[in-house]
C-alpha atoms as a PDB file:
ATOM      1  CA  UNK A   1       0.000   0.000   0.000  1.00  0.00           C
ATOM      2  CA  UNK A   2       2.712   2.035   0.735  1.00  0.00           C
ATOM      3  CA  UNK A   3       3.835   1.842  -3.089  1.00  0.00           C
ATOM      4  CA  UNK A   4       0.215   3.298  -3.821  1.00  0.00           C
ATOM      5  CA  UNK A   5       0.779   6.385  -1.351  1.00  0.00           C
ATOM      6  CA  UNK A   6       4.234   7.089  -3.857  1.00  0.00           C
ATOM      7  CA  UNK A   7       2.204   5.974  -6.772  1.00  0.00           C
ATOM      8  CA  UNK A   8      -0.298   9.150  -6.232  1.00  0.00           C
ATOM      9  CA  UNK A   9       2.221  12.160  -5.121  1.00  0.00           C
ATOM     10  CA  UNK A  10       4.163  11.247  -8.678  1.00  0.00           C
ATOM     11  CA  UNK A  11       0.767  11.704 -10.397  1.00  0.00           C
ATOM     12  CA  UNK A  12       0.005  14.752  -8.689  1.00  0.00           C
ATOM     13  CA  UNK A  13       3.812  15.883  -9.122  1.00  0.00           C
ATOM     14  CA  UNK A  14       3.141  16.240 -12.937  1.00  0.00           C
ATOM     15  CA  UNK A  15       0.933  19.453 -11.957  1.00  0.00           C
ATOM     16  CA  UNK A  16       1.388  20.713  -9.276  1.00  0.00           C
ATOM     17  CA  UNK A  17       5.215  21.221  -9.627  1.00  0.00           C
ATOM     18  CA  UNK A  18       7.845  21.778  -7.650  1.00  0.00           C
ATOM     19  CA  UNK A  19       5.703  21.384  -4.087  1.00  0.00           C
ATOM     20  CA  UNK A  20       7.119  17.898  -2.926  1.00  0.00           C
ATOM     21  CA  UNK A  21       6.541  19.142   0.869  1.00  0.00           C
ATOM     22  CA  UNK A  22       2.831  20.437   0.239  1.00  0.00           C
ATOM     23  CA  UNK A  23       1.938  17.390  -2.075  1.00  0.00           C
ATOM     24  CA  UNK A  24       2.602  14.946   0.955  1.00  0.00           C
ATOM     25  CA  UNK A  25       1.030  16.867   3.621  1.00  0.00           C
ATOM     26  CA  UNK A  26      -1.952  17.167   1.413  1.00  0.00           C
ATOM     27  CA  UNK A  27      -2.034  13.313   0.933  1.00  0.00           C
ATOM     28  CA  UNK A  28      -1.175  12.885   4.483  1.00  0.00           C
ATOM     29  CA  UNK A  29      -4.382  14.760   5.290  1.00  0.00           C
ATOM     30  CA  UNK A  30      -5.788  12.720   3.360  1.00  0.00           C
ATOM     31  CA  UNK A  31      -5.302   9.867   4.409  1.00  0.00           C
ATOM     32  CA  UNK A  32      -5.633  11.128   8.360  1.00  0.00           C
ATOM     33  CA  UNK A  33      -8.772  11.589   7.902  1.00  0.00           C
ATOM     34  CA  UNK A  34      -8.812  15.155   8.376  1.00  0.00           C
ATOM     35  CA  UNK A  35      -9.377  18.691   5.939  1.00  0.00           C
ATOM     36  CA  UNK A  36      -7.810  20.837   4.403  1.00  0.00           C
ATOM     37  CA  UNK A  37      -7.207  24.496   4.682  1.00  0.00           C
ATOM     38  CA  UNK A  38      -5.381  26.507   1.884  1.00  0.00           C
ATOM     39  CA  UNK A  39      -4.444  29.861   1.904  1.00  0.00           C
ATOM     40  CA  UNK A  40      -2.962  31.974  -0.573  1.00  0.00           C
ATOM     41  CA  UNK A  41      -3.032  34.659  -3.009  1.00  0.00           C
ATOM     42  CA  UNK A  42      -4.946  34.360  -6.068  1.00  0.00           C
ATOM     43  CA  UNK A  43      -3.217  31.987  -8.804  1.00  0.00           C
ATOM     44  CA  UNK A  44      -1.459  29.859  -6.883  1.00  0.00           C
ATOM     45  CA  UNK A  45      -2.395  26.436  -7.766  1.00  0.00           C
ATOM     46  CA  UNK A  46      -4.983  26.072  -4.730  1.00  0.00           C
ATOM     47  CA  UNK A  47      -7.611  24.504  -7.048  1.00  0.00           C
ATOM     48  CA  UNK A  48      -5.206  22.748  -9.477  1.00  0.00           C
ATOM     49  CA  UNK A  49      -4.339  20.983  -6.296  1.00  0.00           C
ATOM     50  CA  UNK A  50      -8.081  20.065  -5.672  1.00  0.00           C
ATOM     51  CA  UNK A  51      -8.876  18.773  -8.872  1.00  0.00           C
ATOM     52  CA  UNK A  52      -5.658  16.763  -9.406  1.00  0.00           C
ATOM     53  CA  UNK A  53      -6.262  15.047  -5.627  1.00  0.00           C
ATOM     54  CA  UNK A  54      -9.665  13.903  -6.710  1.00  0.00           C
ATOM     55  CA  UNK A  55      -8.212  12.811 -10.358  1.00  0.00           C
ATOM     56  CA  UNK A  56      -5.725  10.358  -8.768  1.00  0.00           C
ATOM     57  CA  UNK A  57      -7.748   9.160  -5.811  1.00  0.00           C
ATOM     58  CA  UNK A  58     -10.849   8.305  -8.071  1.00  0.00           C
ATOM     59  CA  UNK A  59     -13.297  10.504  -5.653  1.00  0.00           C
ATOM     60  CA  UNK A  60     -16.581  12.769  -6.952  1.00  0.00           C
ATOM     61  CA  UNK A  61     -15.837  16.077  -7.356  1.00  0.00           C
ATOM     62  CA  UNK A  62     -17.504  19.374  -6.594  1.00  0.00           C
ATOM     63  CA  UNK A  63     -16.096  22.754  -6.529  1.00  0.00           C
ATOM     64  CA  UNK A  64     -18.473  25.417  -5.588  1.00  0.00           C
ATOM     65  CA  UNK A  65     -17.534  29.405  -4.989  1.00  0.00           C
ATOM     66  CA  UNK A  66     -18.147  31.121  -1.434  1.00  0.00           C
ATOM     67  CA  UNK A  67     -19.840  34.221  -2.149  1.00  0.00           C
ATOM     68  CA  UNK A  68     -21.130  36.902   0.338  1.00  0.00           C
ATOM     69  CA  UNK A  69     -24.939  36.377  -0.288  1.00  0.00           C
ATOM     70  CA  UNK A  70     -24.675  32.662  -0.242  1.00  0.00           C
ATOM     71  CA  UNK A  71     -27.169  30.639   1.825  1.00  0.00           C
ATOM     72  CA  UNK A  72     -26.328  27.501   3.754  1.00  0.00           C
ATOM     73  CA  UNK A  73     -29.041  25.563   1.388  1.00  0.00           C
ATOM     74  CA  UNK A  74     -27.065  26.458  -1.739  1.00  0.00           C
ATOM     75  CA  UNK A  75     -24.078  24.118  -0.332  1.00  0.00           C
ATOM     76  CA  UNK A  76     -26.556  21.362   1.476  1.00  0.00           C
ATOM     77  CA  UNK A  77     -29.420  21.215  -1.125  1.00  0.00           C
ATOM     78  CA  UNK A  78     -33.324  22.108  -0.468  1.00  0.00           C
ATOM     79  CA  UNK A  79     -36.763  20.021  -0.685  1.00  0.00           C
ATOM     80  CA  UNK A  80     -39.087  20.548  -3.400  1.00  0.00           C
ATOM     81  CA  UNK A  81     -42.315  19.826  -3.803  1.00  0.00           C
ATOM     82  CA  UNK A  82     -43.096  17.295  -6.545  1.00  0.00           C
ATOM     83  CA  UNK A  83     -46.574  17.987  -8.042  1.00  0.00           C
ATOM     84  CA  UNK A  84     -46.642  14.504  -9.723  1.00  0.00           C
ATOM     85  CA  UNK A  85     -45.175  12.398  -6.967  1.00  0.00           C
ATOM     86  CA  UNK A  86     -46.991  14.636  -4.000  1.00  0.00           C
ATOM     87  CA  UNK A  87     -44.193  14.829  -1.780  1.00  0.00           C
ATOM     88  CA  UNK A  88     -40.910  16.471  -1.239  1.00  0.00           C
ATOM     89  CA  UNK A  89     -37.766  15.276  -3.172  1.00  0.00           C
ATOM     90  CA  UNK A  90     -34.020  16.394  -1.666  1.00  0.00           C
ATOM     91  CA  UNK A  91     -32.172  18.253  -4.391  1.00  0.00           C
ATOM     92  CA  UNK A  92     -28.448  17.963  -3.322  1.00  0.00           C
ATOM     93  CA  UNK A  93     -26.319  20.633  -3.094  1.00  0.00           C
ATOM     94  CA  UNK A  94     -22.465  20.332  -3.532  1.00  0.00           C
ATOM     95  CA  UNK A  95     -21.753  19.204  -0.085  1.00  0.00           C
ATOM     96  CA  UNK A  96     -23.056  16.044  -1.091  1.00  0.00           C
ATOM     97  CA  UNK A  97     -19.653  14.756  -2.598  1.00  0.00           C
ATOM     98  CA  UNK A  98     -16.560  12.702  -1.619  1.00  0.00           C
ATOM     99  CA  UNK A  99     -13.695  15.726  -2.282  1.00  0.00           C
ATOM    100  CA  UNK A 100     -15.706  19.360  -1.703  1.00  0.00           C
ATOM    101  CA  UNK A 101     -13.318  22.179  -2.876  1.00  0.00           C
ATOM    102  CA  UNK A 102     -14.926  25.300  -0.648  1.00  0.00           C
ATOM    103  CA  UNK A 103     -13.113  28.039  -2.846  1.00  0.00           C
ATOM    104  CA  UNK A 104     -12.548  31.081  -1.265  1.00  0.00           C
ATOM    105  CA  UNK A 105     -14.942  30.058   2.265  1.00  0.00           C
ATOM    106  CA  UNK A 106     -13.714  33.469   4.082  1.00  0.00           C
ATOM    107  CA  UNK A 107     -16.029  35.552   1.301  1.00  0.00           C
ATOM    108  CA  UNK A 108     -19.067  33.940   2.680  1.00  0.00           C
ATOM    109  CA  UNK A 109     -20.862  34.900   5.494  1.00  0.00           C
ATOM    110  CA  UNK A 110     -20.396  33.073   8.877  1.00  0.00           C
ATOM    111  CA  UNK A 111     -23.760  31.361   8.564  1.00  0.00           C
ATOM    112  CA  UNK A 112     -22.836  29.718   5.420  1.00  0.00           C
ATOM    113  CA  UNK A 113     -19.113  28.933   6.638  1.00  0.00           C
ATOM    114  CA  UNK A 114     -20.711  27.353   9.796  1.00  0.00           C
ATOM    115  CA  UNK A 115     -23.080  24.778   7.154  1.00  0.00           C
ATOM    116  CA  UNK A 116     -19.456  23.433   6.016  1.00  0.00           C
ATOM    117  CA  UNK A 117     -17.788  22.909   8.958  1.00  0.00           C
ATOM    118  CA  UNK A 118     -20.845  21.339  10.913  1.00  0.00           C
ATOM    119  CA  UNK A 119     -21.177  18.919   8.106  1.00  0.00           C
ATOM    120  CA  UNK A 120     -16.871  18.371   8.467  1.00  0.00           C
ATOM    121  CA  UNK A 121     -17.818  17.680  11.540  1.00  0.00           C
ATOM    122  CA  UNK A 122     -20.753  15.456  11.754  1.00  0.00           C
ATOM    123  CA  UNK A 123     -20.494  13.884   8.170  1.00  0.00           C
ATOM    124  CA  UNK A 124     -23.856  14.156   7.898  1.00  0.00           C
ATOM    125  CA  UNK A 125     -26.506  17.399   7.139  1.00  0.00           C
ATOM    126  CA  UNK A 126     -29.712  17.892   8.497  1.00  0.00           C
ATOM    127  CA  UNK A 127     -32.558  19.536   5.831  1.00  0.00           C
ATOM    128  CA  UNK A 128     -35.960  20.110   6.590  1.00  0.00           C
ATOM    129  CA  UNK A 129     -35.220  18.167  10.111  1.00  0.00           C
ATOM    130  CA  UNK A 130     -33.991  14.885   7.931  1.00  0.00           C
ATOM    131  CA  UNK A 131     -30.539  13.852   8.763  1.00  0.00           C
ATOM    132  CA  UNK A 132     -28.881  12.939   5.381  1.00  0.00           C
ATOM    133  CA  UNK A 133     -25.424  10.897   5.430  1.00  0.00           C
ATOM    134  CA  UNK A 134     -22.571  12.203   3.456  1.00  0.00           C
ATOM    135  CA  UNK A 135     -20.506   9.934   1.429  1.00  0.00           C
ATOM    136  CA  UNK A 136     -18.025   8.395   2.566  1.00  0.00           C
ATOM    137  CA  UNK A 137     -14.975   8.901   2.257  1.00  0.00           C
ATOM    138  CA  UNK A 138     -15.562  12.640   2.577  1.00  0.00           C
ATOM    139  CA  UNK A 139     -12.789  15.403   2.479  1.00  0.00           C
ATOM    140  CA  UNK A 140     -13.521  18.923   2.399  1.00  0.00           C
ATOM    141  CA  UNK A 141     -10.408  21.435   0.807  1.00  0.00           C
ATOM    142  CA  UNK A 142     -10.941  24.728   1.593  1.00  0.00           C
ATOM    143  CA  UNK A 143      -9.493  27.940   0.196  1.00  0.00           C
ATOM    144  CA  UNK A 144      -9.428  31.450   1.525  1.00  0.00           C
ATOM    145  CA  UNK A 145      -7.561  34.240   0.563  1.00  0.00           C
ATOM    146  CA  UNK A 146      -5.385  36.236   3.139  1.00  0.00           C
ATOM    147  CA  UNK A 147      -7.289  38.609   5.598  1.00  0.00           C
ATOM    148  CA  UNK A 148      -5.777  41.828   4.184  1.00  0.00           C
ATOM    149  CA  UNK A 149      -7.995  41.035   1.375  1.00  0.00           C
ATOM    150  CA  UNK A 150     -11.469  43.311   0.780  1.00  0.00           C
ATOM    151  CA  UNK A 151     -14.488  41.618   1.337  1.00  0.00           C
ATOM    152  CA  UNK A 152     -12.787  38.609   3.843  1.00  0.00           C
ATOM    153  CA  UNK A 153     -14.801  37.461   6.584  1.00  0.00           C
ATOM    154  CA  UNK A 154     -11.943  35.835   8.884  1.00  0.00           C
ATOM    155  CA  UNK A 155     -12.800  32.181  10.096  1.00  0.00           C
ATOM    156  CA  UNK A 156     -13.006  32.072  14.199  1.00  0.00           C
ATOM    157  CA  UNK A 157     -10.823  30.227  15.893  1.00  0.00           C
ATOM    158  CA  UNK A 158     -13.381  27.214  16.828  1.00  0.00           C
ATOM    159  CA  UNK A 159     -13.749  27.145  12.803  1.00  0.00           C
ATOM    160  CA  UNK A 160     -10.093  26.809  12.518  1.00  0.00           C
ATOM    161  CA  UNK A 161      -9.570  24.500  14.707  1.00  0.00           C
ATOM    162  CA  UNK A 162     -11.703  21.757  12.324  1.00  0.00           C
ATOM    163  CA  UNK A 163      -9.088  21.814   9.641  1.00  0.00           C
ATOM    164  CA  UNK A 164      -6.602  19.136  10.239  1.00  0.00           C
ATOM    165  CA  UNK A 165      -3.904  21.001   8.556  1.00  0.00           C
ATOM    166  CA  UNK A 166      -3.628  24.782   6.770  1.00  0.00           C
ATOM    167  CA  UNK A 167      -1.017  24.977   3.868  1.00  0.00           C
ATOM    168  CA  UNK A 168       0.151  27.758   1.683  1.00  0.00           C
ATOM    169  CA  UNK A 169       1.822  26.636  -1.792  1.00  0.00           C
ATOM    170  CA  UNK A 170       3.703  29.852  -2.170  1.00  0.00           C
ATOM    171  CA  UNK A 171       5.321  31.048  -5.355  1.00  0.00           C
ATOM    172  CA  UNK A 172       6.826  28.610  -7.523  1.00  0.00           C
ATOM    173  CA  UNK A 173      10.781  28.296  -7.843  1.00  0.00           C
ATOM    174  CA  UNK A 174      12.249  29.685 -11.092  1.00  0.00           C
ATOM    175  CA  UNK A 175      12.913  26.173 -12.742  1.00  0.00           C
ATOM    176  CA  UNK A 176       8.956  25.135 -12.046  1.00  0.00           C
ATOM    177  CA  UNK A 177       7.689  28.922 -13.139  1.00  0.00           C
ATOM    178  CA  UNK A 178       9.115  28.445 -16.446  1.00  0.00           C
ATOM    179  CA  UNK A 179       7.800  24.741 -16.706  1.00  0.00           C
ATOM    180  CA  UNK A 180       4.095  26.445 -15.728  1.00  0.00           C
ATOM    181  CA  UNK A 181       4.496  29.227 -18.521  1.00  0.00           C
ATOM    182  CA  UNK A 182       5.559  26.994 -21.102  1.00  0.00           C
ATOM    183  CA  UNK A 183       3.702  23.551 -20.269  1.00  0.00           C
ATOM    184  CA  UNK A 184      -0.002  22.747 -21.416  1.00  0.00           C
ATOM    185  CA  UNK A 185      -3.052  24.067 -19.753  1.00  0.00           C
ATOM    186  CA  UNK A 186      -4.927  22.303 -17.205  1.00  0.00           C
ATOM    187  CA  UNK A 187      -7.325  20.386 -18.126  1.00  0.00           C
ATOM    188  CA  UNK A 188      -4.842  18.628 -20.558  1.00  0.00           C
ATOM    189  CA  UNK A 189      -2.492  18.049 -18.011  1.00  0.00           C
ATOM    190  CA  UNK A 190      -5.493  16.776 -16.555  1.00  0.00           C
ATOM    191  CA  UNK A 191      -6.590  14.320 -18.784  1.00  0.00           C
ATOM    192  CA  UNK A 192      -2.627  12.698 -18.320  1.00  0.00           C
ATOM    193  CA  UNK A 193      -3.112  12.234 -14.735  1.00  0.00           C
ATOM    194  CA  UNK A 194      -3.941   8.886 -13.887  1.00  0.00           C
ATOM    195  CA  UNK A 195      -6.563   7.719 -11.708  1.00  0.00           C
ATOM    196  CA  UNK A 196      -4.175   5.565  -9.255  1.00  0.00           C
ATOM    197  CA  UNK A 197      -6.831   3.739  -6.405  1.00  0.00           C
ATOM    198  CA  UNK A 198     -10.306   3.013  -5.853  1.00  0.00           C
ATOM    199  CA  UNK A 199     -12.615   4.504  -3.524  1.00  0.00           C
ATOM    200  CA  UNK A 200     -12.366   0.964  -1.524  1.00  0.00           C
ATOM    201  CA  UNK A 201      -8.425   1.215  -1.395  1.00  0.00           C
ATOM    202  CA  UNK A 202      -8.339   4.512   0.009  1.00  0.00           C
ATOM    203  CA  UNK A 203     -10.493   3.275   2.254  1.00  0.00           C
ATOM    204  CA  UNK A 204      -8.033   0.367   3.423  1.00  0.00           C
ATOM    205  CA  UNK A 205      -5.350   3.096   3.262  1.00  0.00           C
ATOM    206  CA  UNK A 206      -7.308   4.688   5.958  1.00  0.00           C
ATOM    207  CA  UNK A 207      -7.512   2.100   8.309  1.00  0.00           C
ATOM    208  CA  UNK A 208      -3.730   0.972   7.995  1.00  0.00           C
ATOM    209  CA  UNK A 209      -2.853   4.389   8.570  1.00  0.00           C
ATOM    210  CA  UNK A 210      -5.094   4.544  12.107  1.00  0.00           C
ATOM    211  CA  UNK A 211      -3.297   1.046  12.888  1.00  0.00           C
ATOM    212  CA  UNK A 212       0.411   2.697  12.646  1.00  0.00           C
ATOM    213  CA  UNK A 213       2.165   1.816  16.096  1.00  0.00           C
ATOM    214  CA  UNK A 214       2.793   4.822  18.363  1.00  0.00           C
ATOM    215  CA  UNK A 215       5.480   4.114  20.996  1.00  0.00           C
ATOM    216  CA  UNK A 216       4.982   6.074  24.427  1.00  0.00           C
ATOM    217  CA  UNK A 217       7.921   8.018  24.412  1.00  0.00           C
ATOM    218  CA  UNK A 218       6.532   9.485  20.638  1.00  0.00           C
ATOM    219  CA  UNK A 219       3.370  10.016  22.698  1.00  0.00           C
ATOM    220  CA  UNK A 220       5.107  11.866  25.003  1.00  0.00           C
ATOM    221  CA  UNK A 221       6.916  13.652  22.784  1.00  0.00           C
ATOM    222  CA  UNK A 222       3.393  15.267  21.110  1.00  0.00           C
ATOM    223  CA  UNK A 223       1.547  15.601  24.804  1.00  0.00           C
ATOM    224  CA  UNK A 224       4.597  17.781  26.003  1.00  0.00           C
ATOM    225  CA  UNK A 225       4.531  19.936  22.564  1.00  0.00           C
ATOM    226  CA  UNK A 226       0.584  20.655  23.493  1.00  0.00           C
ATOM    227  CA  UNK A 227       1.894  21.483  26.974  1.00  0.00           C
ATOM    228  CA  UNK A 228       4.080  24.342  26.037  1.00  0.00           C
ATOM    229  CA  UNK A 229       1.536  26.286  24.150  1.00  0.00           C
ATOM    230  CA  UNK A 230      -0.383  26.033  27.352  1.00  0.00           C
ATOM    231  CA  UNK A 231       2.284  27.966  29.773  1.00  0.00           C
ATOM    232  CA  UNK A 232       1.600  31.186  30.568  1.00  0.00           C
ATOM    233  CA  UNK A 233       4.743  32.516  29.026  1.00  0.00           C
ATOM    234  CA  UNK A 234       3.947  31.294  25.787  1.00  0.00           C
ATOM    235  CA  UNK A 235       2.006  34.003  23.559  1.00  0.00           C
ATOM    236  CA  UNK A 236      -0.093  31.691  20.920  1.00  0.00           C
ATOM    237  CA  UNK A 237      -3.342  30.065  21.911  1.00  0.00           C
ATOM    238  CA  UNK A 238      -3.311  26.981  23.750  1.00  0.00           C
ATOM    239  CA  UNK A 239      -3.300  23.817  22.119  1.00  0.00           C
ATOM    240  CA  UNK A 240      -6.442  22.025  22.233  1.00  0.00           C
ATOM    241  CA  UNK A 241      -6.687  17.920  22.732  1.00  0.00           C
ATOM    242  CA  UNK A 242      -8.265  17.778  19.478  1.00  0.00           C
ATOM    243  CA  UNK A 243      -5.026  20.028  18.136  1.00  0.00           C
ATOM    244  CA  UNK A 244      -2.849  16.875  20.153  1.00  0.00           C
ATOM    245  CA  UNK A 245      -5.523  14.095  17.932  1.00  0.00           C
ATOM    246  CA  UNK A 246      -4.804  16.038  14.821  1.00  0.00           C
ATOM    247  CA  UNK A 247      -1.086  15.576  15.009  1.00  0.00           C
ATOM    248  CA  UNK A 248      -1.067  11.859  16.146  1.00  0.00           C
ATOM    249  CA  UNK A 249      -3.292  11.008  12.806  1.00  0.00           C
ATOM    250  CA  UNK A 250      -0.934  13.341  10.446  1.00  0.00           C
ATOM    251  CA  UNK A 251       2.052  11.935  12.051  1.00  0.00           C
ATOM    252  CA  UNK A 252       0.976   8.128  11.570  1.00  0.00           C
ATOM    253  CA  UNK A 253      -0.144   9.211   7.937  1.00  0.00           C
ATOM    254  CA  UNK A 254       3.299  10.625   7.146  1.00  0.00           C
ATOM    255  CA  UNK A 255       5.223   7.651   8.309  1.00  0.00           C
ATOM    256  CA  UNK A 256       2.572   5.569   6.002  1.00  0.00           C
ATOM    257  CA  UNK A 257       4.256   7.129   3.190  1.00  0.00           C
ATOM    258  CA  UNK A 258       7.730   6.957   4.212  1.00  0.00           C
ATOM    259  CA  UNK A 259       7.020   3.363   4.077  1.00  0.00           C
ATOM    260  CA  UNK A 260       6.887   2.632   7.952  1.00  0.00           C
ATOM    261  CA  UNK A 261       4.245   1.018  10.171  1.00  0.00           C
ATOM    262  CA  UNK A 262       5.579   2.866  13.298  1.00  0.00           C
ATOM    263  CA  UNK A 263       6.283   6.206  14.390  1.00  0.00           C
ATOM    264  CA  UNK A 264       9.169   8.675  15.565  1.00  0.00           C
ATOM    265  CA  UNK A 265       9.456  11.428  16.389  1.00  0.00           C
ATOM    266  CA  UNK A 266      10.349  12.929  13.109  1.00  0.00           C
ATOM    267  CA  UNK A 267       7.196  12.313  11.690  1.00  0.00           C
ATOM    268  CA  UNK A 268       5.535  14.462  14.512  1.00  0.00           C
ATOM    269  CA  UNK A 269       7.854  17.478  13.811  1.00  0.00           C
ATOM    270  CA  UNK A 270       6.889  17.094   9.681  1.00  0.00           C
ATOM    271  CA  UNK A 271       3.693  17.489  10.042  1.00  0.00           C
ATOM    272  CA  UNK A 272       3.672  19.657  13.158  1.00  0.00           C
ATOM    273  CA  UNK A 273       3.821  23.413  11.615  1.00  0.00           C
ATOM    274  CA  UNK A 274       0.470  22.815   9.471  1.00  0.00           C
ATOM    275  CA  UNK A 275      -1.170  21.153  11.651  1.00  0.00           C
ATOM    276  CA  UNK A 276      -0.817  23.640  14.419  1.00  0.00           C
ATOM    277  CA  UNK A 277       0.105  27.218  13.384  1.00  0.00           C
ATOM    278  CA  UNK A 278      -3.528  27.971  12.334  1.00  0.00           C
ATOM    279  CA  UNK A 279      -4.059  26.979  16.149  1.00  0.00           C
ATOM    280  CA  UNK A 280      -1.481  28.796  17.480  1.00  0.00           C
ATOM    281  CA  UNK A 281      -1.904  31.724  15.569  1.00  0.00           C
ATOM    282  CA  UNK A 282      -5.176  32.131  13.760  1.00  0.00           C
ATOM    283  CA  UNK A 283      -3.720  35.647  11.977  1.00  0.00           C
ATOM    284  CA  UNK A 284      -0.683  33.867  10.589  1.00  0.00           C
ATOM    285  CA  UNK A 285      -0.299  33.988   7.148  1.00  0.00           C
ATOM    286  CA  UNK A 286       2.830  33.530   5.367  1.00  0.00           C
ATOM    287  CA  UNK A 287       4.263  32.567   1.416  1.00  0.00           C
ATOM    288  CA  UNK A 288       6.810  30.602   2.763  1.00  0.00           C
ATOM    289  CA  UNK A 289       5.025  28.351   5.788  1.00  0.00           C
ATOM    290  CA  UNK A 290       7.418  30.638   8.082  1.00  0.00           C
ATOM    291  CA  UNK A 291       5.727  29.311  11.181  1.00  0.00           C
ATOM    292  CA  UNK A 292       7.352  30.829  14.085  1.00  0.00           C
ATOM    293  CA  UNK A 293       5.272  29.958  16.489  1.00  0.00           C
ATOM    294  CA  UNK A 294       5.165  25.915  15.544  1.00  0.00           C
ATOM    295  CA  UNK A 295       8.992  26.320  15.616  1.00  0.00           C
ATOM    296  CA  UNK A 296       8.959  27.820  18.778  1.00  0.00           C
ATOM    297  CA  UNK A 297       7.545  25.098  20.226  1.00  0.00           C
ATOM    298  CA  UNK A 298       9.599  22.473  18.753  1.00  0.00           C
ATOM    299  CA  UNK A 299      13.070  24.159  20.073  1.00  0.00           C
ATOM    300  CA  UNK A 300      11.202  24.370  23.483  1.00  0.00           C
ATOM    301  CA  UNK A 301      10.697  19.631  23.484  1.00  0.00           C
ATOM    302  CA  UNK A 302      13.718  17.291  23.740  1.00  0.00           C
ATOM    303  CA  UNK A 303      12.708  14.521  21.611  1.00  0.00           C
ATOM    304  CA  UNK A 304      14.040  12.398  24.130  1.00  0.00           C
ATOM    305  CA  UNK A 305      12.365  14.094  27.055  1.00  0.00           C
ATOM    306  CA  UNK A 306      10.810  11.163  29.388  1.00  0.00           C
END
């Protein structure tokens, strides 16, 4: 299975290029179990990413754009009444499939942006008082542009705190720019992506991934990370348990694709700056994935502390 995990970030490596770093974390997410927060400036490849995920991991699609004056039914659907069948029928809104790209969630208003993330949470949506499952597997990308941006409506902190991870691609490096300017558009680099696993694999990836031996000392290692940010010296916002949960399940899905069944401590410091700067700092926003906050942290932990 492992050989599947390197089988999709070299599909996805033929367009989005030159991101090695963001590719895994966003398969690592992935495969956690978790979702994903983007956040960049305009252009940056935030929705090529989206599309290409879905393309190799075989999953239902369904992009749909945040706007200010959009209503939590547009995303979960609305009943109709059927004249000729006398009852209501469910039309299904775009929440209603396996990868959801929520492009540009921080233009809509906090109503709306609270209909996504109770449906992250629950995998399920209530209309008309009718609880409807979502499918399964279901992973939610979301994309917001930074805060200095007009017409933003920042997510709380709560909000925040159901992404598993929060990436920013950045700007390419020179050798990848001039591969983007010159190479084909994308739905034709599209169409050469393969799709690598079935809906039923990823599944299995899943529960390998949640089966990944954790030693004590690792565990350790990632309660007394969530300790620091709790001191009163410290000037982020506490970690959370479910911040500490996040990190175990990104962690065990990052040493999936490095091909072990186990994990060190290494594994927790890869993944630890996503997962936990939009915690720490719910402002942050940097090009780069400069997390200062994540890295003070880190320097604070011996890795071998009992």
């Amino acid at each position: 299975m492992e050989q599947l995990a390197q089988r999709v970030i070299e599909q996805i490596s033929k367009v989005v290029l030159g991101k090695s770093r963001e590719v895994h974390l966003a398969v690592a997410c992935l495969l956690g179990k978790g979702h994903l927060l983007i956040e960049d400036l305009p252009g940056m490849g935030k929705t090529t990413l989206a599309q290409v995920l879905a393309k190799v991991f075989g999953l239902s699609f369904q992009r749909t754009q945040f706007t200010s004056d959009m209503l939590p039914a547009d995303l979960t659907g609305i009943s109709i009444f059927d004249q000729e069948q006398k009852t209501f029928v469910l039309h299904k809104g775009s929440i209603f499939s396996q990868l959801v790209l929520a492009d540009e969630i921080n233009r809509a208003s906090p109503k709306t942006q609270s209909a996504l993330l109770e449906a992250m949470e629950e995998h399920q949506v209530s209309i008309d008082g009718v609880t409807h499952e979502l499918p399964s597997p279901f992973f939610v990308i979301a994309t917001q542009n930074p805060l200095f941006h007009s017409g933003t409506n920042p997510l709380p902190e709560s909000q925040l705190d159901r992404f598993m991870m929060r990436l920013s691609l950045g700007f390419p490096s020179v050798e990848a720019e001039k591969q983007i300017l010159l190479g084909d558009d994308l739905k034709t680099k599209l169409s050469s992506v393969e799709t690598v696993i079935t809906t039923d694999q990823l599944s299995a990836m899943q529960e390998v991934v949640a089966t990944i031996t954790v030693d004590e000392k690792v565990l350790n290692y990632i309660v007394a990370l969530c300790q620091v940010s709790r001191t009163g010296d410290f000037s982020g916002n506490p970690l959370s348990p479910r911040a500490g949960k996040s990190i175990l399940a990104a962690a065990k899905a990052w040493a999936f694709i490095a091909g072990r069944d186990y994990l060190v401590p290494e594994d927790v410091q890869a993944v630890f700056e996503s997962v936990c700067e939009h915690r720490l700092d719910a402002g942050a926003f940097s090009l780069d994935n400069n997390a200062n906050l994540s890295r003070q942290i880190i320097e604070q932990v011996d890795i071998f502390a009992p």
